[in-house]
N, C-alpha and C. Protein backbone atom coordinates (compact mmCIF):
# COMPACT_ATOMS: atom_id res chain seq x y z
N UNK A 1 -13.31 -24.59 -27.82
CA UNK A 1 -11.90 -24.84 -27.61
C UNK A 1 -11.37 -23.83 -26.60
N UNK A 2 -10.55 -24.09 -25.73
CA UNK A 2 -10.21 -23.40 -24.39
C UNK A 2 -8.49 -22.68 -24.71
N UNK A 3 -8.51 -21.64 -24.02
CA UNK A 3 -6.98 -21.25 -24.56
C UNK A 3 -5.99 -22.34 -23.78
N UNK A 4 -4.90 -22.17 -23.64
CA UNK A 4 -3.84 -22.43 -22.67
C UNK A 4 -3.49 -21.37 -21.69
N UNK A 5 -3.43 -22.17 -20.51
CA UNK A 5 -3.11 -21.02 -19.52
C UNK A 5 -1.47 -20.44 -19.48
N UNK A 6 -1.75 -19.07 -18.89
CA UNK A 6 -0.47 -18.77 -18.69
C UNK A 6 -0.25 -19.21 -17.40
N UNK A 7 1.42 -19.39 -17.32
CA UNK A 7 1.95 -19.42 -15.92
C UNK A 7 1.72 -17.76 -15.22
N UNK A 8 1.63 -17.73 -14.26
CA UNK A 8 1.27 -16.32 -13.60
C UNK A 8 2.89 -15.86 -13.09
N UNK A 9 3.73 -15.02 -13.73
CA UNK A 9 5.17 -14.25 -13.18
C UNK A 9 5.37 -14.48 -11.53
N UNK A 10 6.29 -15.26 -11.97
CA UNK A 10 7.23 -15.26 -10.18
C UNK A 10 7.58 -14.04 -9.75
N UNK A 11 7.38 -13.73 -7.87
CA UNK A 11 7.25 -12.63 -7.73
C UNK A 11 8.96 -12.68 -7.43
N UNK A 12 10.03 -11.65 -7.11
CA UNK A 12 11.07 -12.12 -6.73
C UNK A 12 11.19 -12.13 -5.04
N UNK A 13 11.87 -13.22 -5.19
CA UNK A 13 11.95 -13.49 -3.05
C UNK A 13 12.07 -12.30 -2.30
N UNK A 14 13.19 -11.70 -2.12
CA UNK A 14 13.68 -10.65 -1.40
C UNK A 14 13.27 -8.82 -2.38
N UNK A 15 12.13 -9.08 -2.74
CA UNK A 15 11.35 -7.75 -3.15
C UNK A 15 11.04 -6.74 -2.30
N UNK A 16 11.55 -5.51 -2.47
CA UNK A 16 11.46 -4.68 -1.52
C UNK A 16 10.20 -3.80 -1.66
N UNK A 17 9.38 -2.92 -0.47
CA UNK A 17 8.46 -2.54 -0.50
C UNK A 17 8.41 -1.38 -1.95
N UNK A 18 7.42 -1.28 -2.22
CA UNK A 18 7.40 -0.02 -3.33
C UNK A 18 6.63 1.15 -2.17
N UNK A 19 7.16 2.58 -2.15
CA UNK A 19 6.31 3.09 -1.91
C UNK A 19 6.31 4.46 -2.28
N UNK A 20 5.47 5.63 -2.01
CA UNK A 20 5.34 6.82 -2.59
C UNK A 20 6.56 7.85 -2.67
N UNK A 21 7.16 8.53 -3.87
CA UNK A 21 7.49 9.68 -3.53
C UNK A 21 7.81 10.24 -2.17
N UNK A 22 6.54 10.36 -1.73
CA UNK A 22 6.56 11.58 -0.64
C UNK A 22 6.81 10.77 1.02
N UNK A 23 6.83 9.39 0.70
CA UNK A 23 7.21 9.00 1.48
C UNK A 23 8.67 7.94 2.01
N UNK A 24 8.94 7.99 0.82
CA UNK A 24 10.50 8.26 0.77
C UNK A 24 11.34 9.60 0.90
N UNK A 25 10.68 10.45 0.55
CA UNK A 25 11.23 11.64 0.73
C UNK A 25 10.74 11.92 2.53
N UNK A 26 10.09 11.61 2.76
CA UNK A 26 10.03 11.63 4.65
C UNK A 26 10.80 11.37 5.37
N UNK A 27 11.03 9.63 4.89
CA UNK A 27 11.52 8.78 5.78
C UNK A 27 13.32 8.96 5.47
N UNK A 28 13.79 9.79 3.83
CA UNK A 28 15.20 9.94 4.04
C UNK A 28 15.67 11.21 4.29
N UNK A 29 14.86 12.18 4.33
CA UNK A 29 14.76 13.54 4.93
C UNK A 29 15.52 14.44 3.72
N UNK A 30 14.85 13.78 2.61
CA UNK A 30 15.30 15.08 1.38
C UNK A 30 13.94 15.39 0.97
N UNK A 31 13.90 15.89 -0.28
CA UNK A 31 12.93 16.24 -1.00
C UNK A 31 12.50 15.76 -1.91
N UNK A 32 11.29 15.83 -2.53
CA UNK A 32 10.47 15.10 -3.43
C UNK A 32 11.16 15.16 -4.97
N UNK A 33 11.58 16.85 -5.01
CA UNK A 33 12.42 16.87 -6.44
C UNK A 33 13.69 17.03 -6.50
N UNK A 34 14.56 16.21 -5.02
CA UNK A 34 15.65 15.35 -5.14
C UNK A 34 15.31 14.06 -5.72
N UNK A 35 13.82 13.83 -5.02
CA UNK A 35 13.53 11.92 -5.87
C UNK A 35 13.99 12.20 -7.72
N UNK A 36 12.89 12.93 -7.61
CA UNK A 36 12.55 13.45 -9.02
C UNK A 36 13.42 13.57 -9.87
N UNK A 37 14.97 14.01 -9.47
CA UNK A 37 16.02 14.64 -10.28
C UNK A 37 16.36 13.13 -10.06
N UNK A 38 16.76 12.33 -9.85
CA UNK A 38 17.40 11.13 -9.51
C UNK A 38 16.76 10.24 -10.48
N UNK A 39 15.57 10.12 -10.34
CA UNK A 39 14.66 9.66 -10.97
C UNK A 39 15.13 9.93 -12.76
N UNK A 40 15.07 11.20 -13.21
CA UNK A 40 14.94 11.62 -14.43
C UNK A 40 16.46 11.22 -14.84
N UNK A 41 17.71 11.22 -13.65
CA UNK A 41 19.07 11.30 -14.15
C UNK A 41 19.11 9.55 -14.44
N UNK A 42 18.37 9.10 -13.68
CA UNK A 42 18.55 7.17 -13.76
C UNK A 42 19.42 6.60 -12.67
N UNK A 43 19.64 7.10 -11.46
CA UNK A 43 20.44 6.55 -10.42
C UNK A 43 19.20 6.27 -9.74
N UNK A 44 17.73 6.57 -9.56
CA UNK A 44 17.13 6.23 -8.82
C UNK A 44 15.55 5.15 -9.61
N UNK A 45 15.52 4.00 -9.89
CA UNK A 45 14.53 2.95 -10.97
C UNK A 45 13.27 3.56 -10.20
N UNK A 46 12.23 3.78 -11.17
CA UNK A 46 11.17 4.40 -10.49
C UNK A 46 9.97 3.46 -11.36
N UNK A 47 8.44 3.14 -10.57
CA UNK A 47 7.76 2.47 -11.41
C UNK A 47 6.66 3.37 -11.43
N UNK A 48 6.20 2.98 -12.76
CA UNK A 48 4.68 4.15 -12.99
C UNK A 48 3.36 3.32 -12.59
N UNK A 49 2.57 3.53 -11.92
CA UNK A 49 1.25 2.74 -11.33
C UNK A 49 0.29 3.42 -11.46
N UNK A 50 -0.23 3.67 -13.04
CA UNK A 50 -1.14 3.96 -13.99
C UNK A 50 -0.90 5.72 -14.58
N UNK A 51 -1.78 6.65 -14.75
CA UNK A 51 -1.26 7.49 -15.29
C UNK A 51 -0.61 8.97 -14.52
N UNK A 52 -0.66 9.24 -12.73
CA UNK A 52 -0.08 9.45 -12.58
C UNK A 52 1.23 8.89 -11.24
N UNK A 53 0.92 8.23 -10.78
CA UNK A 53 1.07 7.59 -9.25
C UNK A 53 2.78 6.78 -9.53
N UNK A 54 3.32 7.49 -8.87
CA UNK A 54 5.13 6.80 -9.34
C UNK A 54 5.05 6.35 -7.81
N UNK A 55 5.89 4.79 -7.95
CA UNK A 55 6.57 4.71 -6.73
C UNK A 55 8.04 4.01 -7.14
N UNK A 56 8.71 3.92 -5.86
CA UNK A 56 10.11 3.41 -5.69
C UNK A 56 10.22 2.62 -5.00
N UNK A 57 11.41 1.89 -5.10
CA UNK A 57 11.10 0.61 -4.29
C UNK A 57 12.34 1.09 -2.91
N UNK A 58 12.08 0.57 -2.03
CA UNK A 58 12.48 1.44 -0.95
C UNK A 58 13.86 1.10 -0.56
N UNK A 59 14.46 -0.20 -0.78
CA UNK A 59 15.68 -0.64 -0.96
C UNK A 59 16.89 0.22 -2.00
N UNK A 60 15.66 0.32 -3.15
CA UNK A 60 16.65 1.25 -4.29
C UNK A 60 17.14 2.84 -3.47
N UNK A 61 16.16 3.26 -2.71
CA UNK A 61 16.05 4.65 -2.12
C UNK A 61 17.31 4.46 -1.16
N UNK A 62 17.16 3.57 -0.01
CA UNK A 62 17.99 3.26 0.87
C UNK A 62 19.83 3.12 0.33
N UNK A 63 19.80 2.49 -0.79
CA UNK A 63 21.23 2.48 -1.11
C UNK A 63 21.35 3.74 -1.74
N UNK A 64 20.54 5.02 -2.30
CA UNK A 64 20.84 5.55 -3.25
C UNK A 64 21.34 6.47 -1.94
N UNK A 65 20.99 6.00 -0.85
CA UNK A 65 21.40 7.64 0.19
C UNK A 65 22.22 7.18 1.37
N UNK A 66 22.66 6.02 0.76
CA UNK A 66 23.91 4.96 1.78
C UNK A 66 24.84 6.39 2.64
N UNK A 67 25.40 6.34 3.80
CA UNK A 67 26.66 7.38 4.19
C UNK A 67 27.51 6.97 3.95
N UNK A 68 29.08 7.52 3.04
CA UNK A 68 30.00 6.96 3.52
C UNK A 68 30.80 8.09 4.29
N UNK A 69 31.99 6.89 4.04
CA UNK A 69 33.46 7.12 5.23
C UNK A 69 34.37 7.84 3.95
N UNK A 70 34.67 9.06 5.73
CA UNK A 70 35.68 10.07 4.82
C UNK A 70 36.80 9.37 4.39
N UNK A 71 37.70 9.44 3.32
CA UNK A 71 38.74 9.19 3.11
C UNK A 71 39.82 10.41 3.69
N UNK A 72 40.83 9.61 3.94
CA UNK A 72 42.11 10.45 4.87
C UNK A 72 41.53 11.12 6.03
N UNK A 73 42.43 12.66 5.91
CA UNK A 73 42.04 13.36 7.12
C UNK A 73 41.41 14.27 7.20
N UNK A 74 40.50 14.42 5.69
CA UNK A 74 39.20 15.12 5.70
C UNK A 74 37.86 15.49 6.63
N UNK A 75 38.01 16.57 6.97
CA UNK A 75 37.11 16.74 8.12
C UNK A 75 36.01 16.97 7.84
């Protein structure tokens, strides 16, 4: 007797790259335990890829370090 198959998880359309720590921390020109603190506070979703290897998805990184606009006439 044969099992039933599973359907295999839809990936989502507009999925952004996952990639290392240290290379998010390159490409936004902070530091690794700025990720880290972000990470631990929960403003930054981080995935674990086995027992030690974290990555982020690079979209999450990108908004977490958005610039804004001064309000008034703050210099």
């Amino acid at each position: 007797m044969s099992r039933p198959r599973r359907a295999a998880p839809e990936a989502p359309l507009a999925r952004s790259k996952r990639i290392s720590l240290e290379a998010a921390a390159d490409r936004y020109g902070v530091s690794v335990d700025t990720l880290r603190r972000r990470i631990t506070d929960g403003s930054l979703p981080a995935y674990r890829m086995g027992a030690r290897l974290i990555r982020v998805e690079e979209a999450d990184v990108a908004a977490l370090f958005q610039p804004v606009q001064s309000v008034g006439g703050a210099r």
